[in-house]
N, C-alpha and C. Protein backbone atom coordinates (compact mmCIF):
# COMPACT_ATOMS: atom_id res chain seq x y z
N UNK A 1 4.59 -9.58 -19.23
CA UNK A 1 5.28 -9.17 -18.01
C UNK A 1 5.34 -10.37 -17.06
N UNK A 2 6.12 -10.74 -16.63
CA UNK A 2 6.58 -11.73 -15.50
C UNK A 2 6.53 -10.95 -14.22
N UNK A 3 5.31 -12.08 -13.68
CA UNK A 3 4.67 -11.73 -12.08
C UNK A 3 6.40 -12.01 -11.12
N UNK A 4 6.77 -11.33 -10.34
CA UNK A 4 8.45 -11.50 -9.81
C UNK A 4 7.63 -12.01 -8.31
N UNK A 5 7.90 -13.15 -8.24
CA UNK A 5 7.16 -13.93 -7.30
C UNK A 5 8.39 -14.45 -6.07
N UNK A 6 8.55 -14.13 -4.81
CA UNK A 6 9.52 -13.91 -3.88
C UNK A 6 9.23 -15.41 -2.92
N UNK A 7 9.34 -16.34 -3.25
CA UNK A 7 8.74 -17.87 -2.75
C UNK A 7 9.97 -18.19 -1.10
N UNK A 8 9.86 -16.99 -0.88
CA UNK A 8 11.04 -17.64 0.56
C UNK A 8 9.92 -16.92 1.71
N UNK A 9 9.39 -15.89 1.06
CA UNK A 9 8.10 -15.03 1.79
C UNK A 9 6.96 -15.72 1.82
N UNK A 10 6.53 -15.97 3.10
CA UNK A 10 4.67 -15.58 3.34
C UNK A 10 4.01 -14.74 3.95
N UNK A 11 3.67 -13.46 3.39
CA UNK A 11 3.42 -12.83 4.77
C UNK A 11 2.15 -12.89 5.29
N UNK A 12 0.87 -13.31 4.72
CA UNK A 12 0.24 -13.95 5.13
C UNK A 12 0.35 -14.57 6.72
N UNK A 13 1.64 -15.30 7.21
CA UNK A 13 1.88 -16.08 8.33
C UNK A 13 1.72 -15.27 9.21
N UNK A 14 2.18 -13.85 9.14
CA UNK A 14 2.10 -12.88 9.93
C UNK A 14 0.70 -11.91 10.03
N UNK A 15 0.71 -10.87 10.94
CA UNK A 15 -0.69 -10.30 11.16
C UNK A 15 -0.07 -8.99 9.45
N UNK A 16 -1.21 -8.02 9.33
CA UNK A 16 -0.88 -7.13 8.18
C UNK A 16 0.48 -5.95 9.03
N UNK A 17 0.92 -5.52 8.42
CA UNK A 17 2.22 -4.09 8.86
C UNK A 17 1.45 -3.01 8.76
N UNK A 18 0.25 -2.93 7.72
CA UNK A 18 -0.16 -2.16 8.39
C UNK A 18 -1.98 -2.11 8.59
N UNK A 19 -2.42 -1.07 9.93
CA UNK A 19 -4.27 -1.18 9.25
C UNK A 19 -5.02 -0.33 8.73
N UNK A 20 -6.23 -0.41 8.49
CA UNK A 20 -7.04 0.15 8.23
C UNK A 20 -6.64 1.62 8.20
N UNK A 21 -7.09 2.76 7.61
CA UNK A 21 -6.85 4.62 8.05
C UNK A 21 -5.68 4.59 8.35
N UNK A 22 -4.42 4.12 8.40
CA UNK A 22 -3.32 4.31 8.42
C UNK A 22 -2.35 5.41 7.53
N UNK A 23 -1.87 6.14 8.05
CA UNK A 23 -1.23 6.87 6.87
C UNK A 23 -0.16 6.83 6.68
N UNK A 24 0.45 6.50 5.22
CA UNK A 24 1.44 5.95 5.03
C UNK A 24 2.02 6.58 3.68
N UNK A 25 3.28 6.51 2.90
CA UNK A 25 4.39 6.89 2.11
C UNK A 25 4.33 6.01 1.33
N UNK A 26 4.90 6.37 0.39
CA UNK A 26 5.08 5.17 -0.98
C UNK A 26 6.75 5.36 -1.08
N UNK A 27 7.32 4.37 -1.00
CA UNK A 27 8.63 4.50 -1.23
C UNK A 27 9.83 4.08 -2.44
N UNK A 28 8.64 4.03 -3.64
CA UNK A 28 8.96 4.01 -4.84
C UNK A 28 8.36 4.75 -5.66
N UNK A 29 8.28 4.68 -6.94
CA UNK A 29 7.09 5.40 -8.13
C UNK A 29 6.90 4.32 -8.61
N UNK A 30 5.43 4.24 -9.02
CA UNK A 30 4.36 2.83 -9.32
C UNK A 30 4.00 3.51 -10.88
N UNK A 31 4.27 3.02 -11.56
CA UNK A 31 3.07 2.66 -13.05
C UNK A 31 2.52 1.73 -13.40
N UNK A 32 1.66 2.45 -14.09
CA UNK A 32 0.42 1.50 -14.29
C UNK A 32 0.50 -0.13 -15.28
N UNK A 33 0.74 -0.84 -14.70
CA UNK A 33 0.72 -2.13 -15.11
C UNK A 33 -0.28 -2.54 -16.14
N UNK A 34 -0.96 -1.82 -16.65
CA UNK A 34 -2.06 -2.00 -17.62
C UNK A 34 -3.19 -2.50 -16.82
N UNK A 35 -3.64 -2.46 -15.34
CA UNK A 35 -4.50 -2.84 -14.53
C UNK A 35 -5.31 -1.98 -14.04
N UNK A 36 -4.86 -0.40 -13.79
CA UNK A 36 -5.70 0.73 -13.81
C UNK A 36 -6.56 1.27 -14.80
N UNK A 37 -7.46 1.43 -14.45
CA UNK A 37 -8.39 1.67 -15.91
C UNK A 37 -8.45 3.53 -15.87
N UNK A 38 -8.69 3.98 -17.10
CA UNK A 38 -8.63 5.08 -17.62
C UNK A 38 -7.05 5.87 -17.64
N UNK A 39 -5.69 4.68 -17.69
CA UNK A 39 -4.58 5.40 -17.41
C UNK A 39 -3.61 4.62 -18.52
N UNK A 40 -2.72 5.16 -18.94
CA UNK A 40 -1.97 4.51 -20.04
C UNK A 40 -1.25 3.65 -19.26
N UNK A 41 -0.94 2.31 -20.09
CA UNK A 41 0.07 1.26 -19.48
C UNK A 41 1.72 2.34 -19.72
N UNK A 42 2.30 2.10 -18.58
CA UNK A 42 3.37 2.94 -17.95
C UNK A 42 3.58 4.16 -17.60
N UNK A 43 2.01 4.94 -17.46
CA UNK A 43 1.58 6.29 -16.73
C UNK A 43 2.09 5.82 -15.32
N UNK A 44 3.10 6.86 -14.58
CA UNK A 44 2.65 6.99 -13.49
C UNK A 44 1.71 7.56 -12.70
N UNK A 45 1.31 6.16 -11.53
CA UNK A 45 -0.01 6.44 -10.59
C UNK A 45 0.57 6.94 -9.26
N UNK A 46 1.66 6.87 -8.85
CA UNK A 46 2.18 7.06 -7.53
C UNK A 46 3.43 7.90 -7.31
N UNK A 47 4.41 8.77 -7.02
CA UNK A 47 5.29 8.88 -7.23
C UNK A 47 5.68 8.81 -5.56
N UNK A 48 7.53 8.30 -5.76
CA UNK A 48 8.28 8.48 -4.37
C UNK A 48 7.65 9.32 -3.19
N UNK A 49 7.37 8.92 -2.15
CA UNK A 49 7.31 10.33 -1.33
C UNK A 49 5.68 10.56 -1.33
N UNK A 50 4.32 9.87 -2.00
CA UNK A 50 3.39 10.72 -2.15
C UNK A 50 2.84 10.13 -0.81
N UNK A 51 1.87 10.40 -0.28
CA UNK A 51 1.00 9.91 0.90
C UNK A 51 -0.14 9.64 1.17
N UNK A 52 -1.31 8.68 1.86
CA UNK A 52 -2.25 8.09 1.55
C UNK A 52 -2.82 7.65 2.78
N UNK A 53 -3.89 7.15 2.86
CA UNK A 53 -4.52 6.14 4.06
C UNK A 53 -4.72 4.55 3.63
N UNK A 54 -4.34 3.44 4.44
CA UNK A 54 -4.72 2.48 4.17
C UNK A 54 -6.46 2.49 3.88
N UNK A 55 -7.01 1.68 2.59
CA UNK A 55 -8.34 1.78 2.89
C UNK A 55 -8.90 0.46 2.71
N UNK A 56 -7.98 -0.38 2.16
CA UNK A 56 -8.48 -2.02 2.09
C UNK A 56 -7.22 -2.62 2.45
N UNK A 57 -7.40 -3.86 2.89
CA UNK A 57 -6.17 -4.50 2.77
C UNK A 57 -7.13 -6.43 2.38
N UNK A 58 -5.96 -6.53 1.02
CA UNK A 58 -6.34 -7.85 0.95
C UNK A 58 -5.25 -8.78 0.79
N UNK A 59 -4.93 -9.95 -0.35
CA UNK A 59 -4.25 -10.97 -0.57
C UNK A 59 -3.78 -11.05 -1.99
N UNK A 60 -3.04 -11.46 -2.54
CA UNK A 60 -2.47 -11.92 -3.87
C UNK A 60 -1.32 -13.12 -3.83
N UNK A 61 -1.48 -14.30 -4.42
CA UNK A 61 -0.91 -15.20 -4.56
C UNK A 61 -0.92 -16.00 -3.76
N UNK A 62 -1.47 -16.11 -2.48
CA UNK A 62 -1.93 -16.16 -1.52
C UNK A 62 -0.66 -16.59 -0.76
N UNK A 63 0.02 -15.28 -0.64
CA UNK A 63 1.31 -15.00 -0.37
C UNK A 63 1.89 -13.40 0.59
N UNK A 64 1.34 -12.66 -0.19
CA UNK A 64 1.53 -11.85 0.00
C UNK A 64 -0.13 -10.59 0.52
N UNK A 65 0.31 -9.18 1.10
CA UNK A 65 -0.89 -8.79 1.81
C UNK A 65 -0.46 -7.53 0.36
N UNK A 66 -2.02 -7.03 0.24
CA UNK A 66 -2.17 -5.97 -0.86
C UNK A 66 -2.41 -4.79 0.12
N UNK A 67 -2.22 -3.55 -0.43
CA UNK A 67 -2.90 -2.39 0.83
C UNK A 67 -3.72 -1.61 -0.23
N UNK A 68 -4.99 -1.40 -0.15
CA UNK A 68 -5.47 -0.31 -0.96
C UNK A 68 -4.69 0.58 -0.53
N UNK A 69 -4.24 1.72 -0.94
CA UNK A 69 -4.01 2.71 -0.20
C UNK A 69 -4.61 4.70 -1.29
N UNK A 70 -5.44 4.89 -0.34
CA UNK A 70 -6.06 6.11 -1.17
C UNK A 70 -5.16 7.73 -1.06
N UNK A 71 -4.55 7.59 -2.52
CA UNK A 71 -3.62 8.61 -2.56
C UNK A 71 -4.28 10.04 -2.25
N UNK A 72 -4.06 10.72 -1.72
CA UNK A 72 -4.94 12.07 -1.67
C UNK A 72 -5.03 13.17 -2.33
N UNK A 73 -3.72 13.54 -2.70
CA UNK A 73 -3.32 13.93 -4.55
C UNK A 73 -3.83 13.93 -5.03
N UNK A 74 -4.17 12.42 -5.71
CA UNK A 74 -4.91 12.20 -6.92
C UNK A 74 -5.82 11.36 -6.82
N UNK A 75 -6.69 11.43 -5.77
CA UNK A 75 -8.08 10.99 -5.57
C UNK A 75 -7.86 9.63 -5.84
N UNK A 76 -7.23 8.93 -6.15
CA UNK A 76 -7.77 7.31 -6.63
C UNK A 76 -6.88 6.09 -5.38
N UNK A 77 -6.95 5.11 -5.88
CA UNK A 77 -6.77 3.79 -4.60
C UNK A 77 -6.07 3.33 -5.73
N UNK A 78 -4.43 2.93 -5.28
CA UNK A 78 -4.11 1.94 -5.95
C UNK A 78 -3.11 1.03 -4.91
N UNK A 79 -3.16 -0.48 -5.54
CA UNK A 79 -2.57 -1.49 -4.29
C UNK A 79 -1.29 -2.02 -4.40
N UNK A 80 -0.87 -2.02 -2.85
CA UNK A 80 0.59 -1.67 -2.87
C UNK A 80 1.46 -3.48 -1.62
N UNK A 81 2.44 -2.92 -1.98
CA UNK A 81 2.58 -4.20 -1.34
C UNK A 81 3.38 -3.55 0.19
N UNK A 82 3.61 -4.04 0.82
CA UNK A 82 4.33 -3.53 2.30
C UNK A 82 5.81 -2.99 2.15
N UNK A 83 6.49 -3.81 1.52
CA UNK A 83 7.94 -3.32 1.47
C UNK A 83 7.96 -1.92 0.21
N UNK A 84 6.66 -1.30 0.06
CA UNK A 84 6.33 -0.65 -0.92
C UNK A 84 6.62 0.83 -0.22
N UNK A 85 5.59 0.34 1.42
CA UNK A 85 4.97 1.62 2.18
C UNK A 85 5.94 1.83 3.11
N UNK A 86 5.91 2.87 3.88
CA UNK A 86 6.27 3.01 5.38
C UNK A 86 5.37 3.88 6.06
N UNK A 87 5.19 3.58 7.25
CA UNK A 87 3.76 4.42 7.98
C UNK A 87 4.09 5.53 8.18
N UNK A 88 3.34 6.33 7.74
CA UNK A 88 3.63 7.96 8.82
C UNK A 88 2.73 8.76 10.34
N UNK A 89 2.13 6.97 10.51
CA UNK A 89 1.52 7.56 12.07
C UNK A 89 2.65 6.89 13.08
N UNK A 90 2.44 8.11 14.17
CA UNK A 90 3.28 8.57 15.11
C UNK A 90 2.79 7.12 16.09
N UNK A 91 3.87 6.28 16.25
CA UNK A 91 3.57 5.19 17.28
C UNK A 91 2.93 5.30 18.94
N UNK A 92 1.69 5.00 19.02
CA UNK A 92 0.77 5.14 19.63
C UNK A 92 -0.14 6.03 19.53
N UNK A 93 -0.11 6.56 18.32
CA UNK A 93 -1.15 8.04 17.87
C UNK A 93 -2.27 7.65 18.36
N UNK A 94 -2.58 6.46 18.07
CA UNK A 94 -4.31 5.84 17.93
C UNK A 94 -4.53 4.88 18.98
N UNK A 95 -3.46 5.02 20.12
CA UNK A 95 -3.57 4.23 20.89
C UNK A 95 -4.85 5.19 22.28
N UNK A 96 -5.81 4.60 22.43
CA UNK A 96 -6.97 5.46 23.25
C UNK A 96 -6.41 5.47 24.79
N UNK A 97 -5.43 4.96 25.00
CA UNK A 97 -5.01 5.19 26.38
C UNK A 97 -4.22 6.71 26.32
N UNK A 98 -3.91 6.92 25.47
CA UNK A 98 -3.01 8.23 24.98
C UNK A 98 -3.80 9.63 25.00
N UNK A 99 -5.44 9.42 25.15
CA UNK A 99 -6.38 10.53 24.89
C UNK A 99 -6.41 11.01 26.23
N UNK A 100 -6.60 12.38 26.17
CA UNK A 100 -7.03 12.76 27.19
C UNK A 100 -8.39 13.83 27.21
């Protein structure tokens, strides 16, 4: 399989899109790349539409930002890239000036 490597991008340069407990959408269907363990290479792990919390966020290629993101469905964490997700918290949800 050929890693599809996007060399005009760093997003790195930028802060992450998204953080930590974030809840967010998958806006494709993901299979398993042969990198998930206990799942057949081209099982799907994710489908369109499912929903999750950010629970790690790291690096790959040292290019791009990874998101754990823990599906709730189906109990497991698999990592996603940004143009993957879109958030589903309400802008300023978590903002503490907003509490009353």
């Amino acid at each position: 399989m050929k890693i599809s490597r996007d060399s005009s991008i760093v997003e790195l340069n930028d802060s992450p899109c998204f953080d930590y407990g974030e809840k967010v959408k998958s806006l494709k269907t993901v299979r398993n790349d042969g990198t998930f363990p206990g799942k057949e290479v081209g099982d799907i792990l994710v489908k369109k539409g499912d929903y999750g919390y950010v629970t790690s966020i790291g690096t790959f290629l040292q290019q791009f930002y990874i998101y754990g993101v823990e599906f709730v469905e189906h109990g497991y964490k698999v990592g996603m890239r940004a143009k993957e997700l879109e958030s589903l918290d309400e802008a300023g949800a978590d903002d503490e000036s907003n509490w009353e």
